[in-house]
PDB file of N, CA and C in Angstrom:
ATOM      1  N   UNK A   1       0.821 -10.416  -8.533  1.00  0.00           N
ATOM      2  CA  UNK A   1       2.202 -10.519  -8.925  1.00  0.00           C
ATOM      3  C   UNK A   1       2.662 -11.989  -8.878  1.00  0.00           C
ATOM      4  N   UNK A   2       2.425 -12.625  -7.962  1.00  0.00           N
ATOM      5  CA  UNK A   2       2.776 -13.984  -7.552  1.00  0.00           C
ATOM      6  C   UNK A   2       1.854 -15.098  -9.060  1.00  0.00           C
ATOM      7  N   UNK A   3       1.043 -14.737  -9.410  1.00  0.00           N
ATOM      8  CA  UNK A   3       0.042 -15.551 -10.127  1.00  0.00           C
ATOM      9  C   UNK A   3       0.537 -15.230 -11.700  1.00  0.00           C
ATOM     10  N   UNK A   4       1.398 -13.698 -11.802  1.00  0.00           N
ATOM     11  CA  UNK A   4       2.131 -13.839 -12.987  1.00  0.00           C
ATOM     12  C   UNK A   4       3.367 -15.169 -12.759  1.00  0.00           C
ATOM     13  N   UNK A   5       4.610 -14.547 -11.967  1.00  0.00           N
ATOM     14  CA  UNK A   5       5.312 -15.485 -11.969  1.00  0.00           C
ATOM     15  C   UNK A   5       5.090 -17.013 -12.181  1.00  0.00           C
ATOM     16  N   UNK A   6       3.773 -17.127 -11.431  1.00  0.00           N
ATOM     17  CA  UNK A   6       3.023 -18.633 -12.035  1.00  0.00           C
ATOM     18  C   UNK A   6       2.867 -18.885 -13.379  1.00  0.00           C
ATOM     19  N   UNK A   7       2.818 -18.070 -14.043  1.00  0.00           N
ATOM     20  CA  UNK A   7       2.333 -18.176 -15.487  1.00  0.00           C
ATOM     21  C   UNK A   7       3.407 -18.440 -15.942  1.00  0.00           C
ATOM     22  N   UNK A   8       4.880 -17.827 -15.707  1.00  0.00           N
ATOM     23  CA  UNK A   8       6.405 -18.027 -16.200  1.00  0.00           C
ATOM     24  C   UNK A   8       6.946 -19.521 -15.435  1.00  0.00           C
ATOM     25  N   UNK A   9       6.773 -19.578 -14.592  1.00  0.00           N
ATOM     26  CA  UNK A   9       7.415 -20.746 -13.870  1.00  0.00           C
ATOM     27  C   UNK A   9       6.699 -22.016 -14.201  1.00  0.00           C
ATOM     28  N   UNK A  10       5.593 -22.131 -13.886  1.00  0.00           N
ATOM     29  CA  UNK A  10       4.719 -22.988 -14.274  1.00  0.00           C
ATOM     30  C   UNK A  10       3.950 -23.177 -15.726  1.00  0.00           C
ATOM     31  N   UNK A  11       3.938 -22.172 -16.805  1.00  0.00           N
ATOM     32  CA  UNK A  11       3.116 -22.355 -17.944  1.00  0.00           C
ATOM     33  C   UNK A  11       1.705 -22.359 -17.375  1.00  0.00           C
ATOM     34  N   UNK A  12       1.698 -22.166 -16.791  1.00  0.00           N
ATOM     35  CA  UNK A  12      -0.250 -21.802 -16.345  1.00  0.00           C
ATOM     36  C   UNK A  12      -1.344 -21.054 -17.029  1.00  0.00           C
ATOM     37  N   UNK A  13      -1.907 -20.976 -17.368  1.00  0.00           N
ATOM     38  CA  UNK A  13      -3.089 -20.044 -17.661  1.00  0.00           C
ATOM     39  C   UNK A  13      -3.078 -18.752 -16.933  1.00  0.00           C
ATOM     40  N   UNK A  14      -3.334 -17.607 -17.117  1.00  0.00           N
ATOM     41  CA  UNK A  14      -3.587 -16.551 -16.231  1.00  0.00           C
ATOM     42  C   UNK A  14      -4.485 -17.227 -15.338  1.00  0.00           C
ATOM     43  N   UNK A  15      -5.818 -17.570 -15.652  1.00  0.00           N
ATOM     44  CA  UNK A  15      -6.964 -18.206 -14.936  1.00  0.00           C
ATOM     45  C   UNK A  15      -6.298 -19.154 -13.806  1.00  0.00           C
ATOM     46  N   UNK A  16      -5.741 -20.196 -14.780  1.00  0.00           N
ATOM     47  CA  UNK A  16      -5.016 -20.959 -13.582  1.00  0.00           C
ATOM     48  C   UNK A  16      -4.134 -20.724 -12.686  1.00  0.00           C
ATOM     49  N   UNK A  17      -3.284 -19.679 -12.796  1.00  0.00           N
ATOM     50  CA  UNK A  17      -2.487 -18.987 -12.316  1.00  0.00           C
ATOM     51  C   UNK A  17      -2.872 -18.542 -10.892  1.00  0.00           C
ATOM     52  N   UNK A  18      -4.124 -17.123 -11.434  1.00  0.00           N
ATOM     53  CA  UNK A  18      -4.591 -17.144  -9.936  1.00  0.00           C
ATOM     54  C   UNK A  18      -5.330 -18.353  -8.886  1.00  0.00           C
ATOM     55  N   UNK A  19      -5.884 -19.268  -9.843  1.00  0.00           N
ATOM     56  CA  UNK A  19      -6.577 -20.482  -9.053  1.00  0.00           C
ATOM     57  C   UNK A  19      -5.191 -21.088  -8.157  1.00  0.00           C
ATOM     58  N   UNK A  20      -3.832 -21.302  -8.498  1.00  0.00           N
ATOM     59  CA  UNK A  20      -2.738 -21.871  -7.683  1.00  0.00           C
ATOM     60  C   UNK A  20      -2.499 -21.365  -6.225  1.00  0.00           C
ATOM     61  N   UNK A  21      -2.812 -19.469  -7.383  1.00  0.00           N
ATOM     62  CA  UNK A  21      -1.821 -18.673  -6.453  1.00  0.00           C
ATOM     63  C   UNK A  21      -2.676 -18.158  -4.937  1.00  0.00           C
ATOM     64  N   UNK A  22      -3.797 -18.492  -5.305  1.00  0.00           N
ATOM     65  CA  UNK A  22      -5.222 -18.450  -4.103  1.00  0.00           C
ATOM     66  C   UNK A  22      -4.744 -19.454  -2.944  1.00  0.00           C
ATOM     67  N   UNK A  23      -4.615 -20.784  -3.897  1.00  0.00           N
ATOM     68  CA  UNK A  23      -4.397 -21.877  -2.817  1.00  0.00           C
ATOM     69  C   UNK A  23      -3.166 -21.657  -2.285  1.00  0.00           C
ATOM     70  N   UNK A  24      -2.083 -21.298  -2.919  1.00  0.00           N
ATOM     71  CA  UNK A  24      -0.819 -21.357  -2.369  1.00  0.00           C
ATOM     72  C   UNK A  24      -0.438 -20.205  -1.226  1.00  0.00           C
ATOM     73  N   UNK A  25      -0.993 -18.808  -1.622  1.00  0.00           N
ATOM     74  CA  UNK A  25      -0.865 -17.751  -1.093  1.00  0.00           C
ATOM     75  C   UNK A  25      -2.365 -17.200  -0.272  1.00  0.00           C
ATOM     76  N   UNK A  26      -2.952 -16.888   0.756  1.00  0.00           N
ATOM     77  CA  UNK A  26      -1.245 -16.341   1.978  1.00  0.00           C
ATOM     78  C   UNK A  26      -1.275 -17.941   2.566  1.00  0.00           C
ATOM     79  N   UNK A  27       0.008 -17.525   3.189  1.00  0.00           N
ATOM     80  CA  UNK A  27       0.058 -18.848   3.674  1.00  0.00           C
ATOM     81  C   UNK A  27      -0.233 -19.613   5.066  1.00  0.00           C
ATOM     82  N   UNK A  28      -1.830 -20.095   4.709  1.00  0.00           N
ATOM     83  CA  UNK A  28      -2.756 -20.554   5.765  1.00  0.00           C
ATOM     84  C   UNK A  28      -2.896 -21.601   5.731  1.00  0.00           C
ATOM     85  N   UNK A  29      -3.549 -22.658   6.718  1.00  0.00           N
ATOM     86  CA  UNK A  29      -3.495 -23.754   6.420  1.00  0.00           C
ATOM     87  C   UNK A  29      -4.920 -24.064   6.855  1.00  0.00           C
ATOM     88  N   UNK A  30      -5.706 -24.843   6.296  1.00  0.00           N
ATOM     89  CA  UNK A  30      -6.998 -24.662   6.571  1.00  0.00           C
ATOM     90  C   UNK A  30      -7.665 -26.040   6.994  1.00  0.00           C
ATOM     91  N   UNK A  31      -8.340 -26.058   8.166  1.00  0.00           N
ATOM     92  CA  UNK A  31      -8.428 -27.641   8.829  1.00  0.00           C
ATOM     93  C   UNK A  31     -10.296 -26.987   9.137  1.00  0.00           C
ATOM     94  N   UNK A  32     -10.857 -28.481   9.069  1.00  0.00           N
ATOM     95  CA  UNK A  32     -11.783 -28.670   9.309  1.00  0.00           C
ATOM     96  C   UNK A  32     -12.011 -30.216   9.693  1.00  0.00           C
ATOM     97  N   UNK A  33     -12.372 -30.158  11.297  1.00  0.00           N
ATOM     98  CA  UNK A  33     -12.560 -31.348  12.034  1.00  0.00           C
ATOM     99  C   UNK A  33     -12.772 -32.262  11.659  1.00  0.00           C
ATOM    100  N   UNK A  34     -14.117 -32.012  10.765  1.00  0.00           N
ATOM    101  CA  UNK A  34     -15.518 -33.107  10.692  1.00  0.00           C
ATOM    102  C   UNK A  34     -14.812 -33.646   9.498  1.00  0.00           C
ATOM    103  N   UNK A  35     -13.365 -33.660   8.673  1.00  0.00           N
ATOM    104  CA  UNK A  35     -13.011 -33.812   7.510  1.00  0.00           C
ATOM    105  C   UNK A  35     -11.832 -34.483   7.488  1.00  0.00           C
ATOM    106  N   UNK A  36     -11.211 -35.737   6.822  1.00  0.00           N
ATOM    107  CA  UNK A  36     -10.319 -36.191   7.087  1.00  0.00           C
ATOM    108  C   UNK A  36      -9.384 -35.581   6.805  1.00  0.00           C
ATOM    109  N   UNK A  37      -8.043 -35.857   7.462  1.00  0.00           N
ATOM    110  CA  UNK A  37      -6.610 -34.532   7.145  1.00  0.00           C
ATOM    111  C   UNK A  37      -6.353 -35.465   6.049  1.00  0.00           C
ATOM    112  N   UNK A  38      -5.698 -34.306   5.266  1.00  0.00           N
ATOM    113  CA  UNK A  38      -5.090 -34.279   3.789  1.00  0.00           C
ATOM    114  C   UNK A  38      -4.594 -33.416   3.526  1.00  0.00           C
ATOM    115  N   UNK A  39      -3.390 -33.129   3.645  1.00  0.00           N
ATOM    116  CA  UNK A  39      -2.557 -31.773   2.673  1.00  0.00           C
ATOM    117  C   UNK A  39      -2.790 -31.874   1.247  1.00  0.00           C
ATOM    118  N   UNK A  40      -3.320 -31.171   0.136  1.00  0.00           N
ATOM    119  CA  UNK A  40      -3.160 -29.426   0.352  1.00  0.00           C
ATOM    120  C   UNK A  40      -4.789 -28.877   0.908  1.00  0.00           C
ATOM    121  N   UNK A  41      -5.559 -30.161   1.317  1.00  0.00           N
ATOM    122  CA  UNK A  41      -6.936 -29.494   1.594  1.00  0.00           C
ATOM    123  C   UNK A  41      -7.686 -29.402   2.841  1.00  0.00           C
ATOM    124  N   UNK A  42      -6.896 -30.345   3.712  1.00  0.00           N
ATOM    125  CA  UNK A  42      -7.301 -29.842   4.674  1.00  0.00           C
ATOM    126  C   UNK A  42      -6.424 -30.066   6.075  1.00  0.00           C
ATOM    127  N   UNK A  43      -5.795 -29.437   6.267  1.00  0.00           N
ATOM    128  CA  UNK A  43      -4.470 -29.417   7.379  1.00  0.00           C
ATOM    129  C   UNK A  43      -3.791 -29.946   6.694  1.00  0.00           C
ATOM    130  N   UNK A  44      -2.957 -31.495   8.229  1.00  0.00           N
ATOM    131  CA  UNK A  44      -1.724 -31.993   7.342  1.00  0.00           C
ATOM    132  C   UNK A  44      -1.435 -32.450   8.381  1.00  0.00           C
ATOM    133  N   UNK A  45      -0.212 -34.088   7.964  1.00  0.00           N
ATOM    134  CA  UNK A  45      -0.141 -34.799   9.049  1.00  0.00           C
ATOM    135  C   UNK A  45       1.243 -34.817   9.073  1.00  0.00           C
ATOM    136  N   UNK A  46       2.081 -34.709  10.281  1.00  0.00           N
ATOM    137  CA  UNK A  46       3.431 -34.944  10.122  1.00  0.00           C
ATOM    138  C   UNK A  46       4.313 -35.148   9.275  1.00  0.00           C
ATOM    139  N   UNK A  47       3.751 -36.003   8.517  1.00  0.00           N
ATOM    140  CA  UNK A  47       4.512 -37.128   7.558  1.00  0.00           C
ATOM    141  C   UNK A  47       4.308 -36.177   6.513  1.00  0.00           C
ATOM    142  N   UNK A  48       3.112 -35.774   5.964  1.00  0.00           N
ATOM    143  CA  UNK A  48       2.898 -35.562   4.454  1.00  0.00           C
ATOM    144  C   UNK A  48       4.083 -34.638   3.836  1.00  0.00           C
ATOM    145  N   UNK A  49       4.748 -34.562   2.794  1.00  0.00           N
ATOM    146  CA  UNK A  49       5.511 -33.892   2.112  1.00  0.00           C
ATOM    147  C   UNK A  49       4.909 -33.223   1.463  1.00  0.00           C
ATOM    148  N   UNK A  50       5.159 -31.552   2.300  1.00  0.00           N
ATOM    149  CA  UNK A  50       4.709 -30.545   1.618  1.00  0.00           C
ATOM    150  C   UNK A  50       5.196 -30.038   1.108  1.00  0.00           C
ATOM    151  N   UNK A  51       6.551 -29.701   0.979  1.00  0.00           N
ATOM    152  CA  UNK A  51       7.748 -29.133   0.040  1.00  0.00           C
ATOM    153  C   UNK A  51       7.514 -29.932  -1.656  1.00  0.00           C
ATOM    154  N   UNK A  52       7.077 -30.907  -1.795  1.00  0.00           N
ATOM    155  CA  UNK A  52       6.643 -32.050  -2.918  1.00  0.00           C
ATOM    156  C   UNK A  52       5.422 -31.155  -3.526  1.00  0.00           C
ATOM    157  N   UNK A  53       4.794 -31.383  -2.875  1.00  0.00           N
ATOM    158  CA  UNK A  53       3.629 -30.577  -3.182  1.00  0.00           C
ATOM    159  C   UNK A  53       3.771 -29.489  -3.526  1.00  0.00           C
ATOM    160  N   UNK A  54       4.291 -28.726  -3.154  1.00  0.00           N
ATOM    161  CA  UNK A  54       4.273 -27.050  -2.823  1.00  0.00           C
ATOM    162  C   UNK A  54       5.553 -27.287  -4.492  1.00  0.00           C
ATOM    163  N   UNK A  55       6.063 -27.687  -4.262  1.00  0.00           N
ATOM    164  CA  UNK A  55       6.749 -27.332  -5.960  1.00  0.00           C
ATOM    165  C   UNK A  55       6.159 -28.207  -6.974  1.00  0.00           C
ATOM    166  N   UNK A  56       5.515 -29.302  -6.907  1.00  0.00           N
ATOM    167  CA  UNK A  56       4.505 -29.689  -7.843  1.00  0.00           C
ATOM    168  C   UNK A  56       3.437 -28.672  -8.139  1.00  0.00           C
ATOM    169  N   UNK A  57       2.651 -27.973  -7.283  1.00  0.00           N
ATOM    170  CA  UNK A  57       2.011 -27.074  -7.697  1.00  0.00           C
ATOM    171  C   UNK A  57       2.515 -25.624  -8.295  1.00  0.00           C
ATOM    172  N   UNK A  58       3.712 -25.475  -7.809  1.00  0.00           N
ATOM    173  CA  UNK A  58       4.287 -23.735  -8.160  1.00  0.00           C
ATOM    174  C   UNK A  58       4.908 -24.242 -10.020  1.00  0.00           C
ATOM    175  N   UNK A  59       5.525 -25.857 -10.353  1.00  0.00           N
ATOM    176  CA  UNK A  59       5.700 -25.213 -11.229  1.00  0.00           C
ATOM    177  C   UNK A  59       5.158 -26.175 -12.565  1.00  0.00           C
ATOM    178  N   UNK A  60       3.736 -26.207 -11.887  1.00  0.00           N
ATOM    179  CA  UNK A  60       2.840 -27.325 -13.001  1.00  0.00           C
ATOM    180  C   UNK A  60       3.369 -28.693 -13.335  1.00  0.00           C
ATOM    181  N   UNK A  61       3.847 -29.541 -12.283  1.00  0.00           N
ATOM    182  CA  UNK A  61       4.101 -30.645 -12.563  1.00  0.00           C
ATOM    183  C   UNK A  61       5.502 -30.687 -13.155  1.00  0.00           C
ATOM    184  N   UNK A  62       6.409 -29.806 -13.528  1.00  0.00           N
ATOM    185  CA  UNK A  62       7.808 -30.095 -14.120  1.00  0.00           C
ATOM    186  C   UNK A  62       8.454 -30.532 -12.722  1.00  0.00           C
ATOM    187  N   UNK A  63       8.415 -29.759 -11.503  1.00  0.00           N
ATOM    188  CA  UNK A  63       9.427 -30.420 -10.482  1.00  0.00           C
ATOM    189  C   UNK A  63       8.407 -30.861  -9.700  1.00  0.00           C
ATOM    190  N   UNK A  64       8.812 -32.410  -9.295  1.00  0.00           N
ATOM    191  CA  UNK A  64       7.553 -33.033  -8.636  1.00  0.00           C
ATOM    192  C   UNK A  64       8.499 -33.431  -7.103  1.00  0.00           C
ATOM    193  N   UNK A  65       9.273 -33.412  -6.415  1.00  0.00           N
ATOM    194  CA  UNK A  65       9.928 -33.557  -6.021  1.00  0.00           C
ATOM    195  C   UNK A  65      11.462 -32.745  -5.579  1.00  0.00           C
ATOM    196  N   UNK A  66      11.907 -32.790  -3.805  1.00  0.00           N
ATOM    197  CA  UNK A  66      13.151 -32.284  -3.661  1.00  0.00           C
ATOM    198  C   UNK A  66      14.077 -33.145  -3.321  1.00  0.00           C
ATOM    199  N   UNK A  67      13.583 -34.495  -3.350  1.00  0.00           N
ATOM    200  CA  UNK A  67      14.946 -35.684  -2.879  1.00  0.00           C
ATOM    201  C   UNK A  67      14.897 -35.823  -1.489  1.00  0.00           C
ATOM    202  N   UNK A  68      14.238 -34.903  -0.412  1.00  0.00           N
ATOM    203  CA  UNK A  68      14.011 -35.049   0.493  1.00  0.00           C
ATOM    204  C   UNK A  68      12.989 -35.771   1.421  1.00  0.00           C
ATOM    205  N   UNK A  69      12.821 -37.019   1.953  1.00  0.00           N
ATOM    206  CA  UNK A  69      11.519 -36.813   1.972  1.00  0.00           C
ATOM    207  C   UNK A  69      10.521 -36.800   3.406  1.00  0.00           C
ATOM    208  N   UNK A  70       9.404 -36.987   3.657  1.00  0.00           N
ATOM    209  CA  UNK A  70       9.662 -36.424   4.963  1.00  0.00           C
ATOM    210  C   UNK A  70       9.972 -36.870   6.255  1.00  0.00           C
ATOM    211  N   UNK A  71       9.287 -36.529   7.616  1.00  0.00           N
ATOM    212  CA  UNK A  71      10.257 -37.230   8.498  1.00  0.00           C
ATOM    213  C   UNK A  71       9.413 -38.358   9.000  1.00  0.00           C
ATOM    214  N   UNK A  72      10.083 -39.392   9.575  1.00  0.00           N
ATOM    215  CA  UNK A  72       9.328 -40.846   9.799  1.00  0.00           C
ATOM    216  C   UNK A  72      10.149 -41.143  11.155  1.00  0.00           C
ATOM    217  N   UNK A  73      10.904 -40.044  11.439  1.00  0.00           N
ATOM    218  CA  UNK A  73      11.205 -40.254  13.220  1.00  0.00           C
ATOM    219  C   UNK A  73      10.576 -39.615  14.323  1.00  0.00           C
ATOM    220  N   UNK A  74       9.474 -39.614  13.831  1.00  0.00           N
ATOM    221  CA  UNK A  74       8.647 -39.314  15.023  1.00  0.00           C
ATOM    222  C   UNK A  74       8.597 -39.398  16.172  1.00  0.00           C
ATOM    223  N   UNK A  75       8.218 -38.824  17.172  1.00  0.00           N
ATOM    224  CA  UNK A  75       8.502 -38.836  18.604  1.00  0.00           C
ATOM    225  C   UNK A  75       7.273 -39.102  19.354  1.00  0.00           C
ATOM    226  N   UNK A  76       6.908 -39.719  20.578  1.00  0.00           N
ATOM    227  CA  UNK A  76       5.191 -39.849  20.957  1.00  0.00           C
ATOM    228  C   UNK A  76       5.383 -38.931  21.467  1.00  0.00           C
ATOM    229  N   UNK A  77       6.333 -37.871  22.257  1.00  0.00           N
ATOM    230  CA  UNK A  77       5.727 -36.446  22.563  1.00  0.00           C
ATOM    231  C   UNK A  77       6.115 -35.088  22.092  1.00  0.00           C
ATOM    232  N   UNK A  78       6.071 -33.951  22.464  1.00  0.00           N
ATOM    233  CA  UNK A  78       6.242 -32.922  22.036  1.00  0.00           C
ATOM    234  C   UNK A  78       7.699 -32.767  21.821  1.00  0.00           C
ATOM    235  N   UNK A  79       8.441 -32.250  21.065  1.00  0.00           N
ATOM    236  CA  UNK A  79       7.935 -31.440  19.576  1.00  0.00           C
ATOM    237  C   UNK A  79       7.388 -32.919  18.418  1.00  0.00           C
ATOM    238  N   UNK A  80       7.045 -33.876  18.682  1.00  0.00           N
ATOM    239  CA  UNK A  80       6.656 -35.073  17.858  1.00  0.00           C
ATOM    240  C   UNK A  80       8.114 -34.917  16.456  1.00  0.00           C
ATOM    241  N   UNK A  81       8.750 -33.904  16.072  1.00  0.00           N
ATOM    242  CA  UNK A  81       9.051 -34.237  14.967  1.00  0.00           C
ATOM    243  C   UNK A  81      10.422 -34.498  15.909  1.00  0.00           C
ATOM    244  N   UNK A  82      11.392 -35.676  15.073  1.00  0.00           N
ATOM    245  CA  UNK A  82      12.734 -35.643  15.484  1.00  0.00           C
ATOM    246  C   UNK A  82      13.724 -34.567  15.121  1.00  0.00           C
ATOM    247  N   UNK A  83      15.027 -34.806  15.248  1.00  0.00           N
ATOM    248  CA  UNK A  83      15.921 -34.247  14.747  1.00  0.00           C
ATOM    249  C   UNK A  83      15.857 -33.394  13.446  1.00  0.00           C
ATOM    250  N   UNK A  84      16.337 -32.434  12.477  1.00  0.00           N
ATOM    251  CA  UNK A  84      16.296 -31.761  11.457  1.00  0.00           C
ATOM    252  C   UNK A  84      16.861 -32.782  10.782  1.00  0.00           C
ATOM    253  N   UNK A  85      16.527 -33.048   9.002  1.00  0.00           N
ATOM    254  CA  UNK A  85      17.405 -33.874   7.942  1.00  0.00           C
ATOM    255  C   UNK A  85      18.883 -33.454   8.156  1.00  0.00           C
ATOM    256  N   UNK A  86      19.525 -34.199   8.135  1.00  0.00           N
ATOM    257  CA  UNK A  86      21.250 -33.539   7.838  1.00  0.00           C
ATOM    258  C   UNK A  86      21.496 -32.718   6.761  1.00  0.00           C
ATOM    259  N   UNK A  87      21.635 -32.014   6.353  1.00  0.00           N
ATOM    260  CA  UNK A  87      22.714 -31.445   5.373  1.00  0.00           C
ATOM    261  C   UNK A  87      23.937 -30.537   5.739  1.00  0.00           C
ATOM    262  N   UNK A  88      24.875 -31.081   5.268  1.00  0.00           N
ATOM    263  CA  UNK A  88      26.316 -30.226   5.072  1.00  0.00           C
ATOM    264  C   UNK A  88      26.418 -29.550   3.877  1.00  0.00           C
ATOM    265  N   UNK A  89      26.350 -28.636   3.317  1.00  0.00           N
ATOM    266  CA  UNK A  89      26.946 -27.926   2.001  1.00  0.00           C
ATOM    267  C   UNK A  89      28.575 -28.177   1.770  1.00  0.00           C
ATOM    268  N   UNK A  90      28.776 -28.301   0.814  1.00  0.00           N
ATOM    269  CA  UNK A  90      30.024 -28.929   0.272  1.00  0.00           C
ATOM    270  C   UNK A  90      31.474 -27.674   0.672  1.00  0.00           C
ATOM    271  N   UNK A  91      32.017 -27.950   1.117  1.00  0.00           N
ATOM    272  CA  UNK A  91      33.253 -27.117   1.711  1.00  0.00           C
ATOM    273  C   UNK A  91      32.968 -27.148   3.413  1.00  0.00           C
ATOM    274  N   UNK A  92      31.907 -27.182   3.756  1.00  0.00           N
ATOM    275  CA  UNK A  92      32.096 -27.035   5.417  1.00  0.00           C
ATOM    276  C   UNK A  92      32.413 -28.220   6.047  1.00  0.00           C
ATOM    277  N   UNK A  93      32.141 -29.698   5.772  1.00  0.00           N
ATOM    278  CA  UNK A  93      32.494 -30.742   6.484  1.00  0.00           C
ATOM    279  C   UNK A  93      34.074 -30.640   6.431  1.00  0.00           C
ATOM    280  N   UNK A  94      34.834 -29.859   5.212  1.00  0.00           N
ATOM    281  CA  UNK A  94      36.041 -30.450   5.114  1.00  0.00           C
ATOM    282  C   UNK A  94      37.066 -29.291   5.784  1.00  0.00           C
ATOM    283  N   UNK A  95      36.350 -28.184   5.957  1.00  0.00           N
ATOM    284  CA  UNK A  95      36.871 -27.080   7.423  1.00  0.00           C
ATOM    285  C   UNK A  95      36.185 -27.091   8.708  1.00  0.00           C
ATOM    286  N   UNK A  96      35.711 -28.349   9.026  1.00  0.00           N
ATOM    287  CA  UNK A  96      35.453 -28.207  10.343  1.00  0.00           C
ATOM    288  C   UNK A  96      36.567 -28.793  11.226  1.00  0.00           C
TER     289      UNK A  96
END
């Protein structure tokens, strides 16, 4: 089902479709030691922007990007990532 929608969202091939929808779906992340990290192939490092990725691949290169990008306030200990990005949706800053 997911590998049709690929075909509508993305213009994909059926073929290619399921080849996305393999990598994309379920959603595992697959690391191997002996191999340098690299998102989408093998784990992933703090930094990498996977939301970029993850809609570069769902819709064949038309959206390559969310404006967001990722986080670079890193922490040396646990949870390593900082704070969440800000967003306000438009009407709540101005009723708070």
């Amino acid at each position: 089902m997911f590998a049709h929608e690929l075909e509508h969202s993305g213009g994909y091939t059926p073929h290619d479709a399921n080849a996305v929808a393999r990598k994309l779906l379920p959603d595992i992340l697959s690391y191997n030691p002996r191999e340098p990290v690299r998102y989408a192939h093998n784990g992933r490092t703090l930094t990498d922007d996977v939301v970029d990725v993850f809609l570069s691949m769902y819709t064949n290169g038309k959206v390559t990007e969310d404006k967001v990008g990722p986080h670079s306030d890193l922490l040396d200990g646990f949870p390593y990532l900082g704070p969440p990005h800000g967003f306000t949706p438009k009407g709540i800053k101005e009723n708070l």
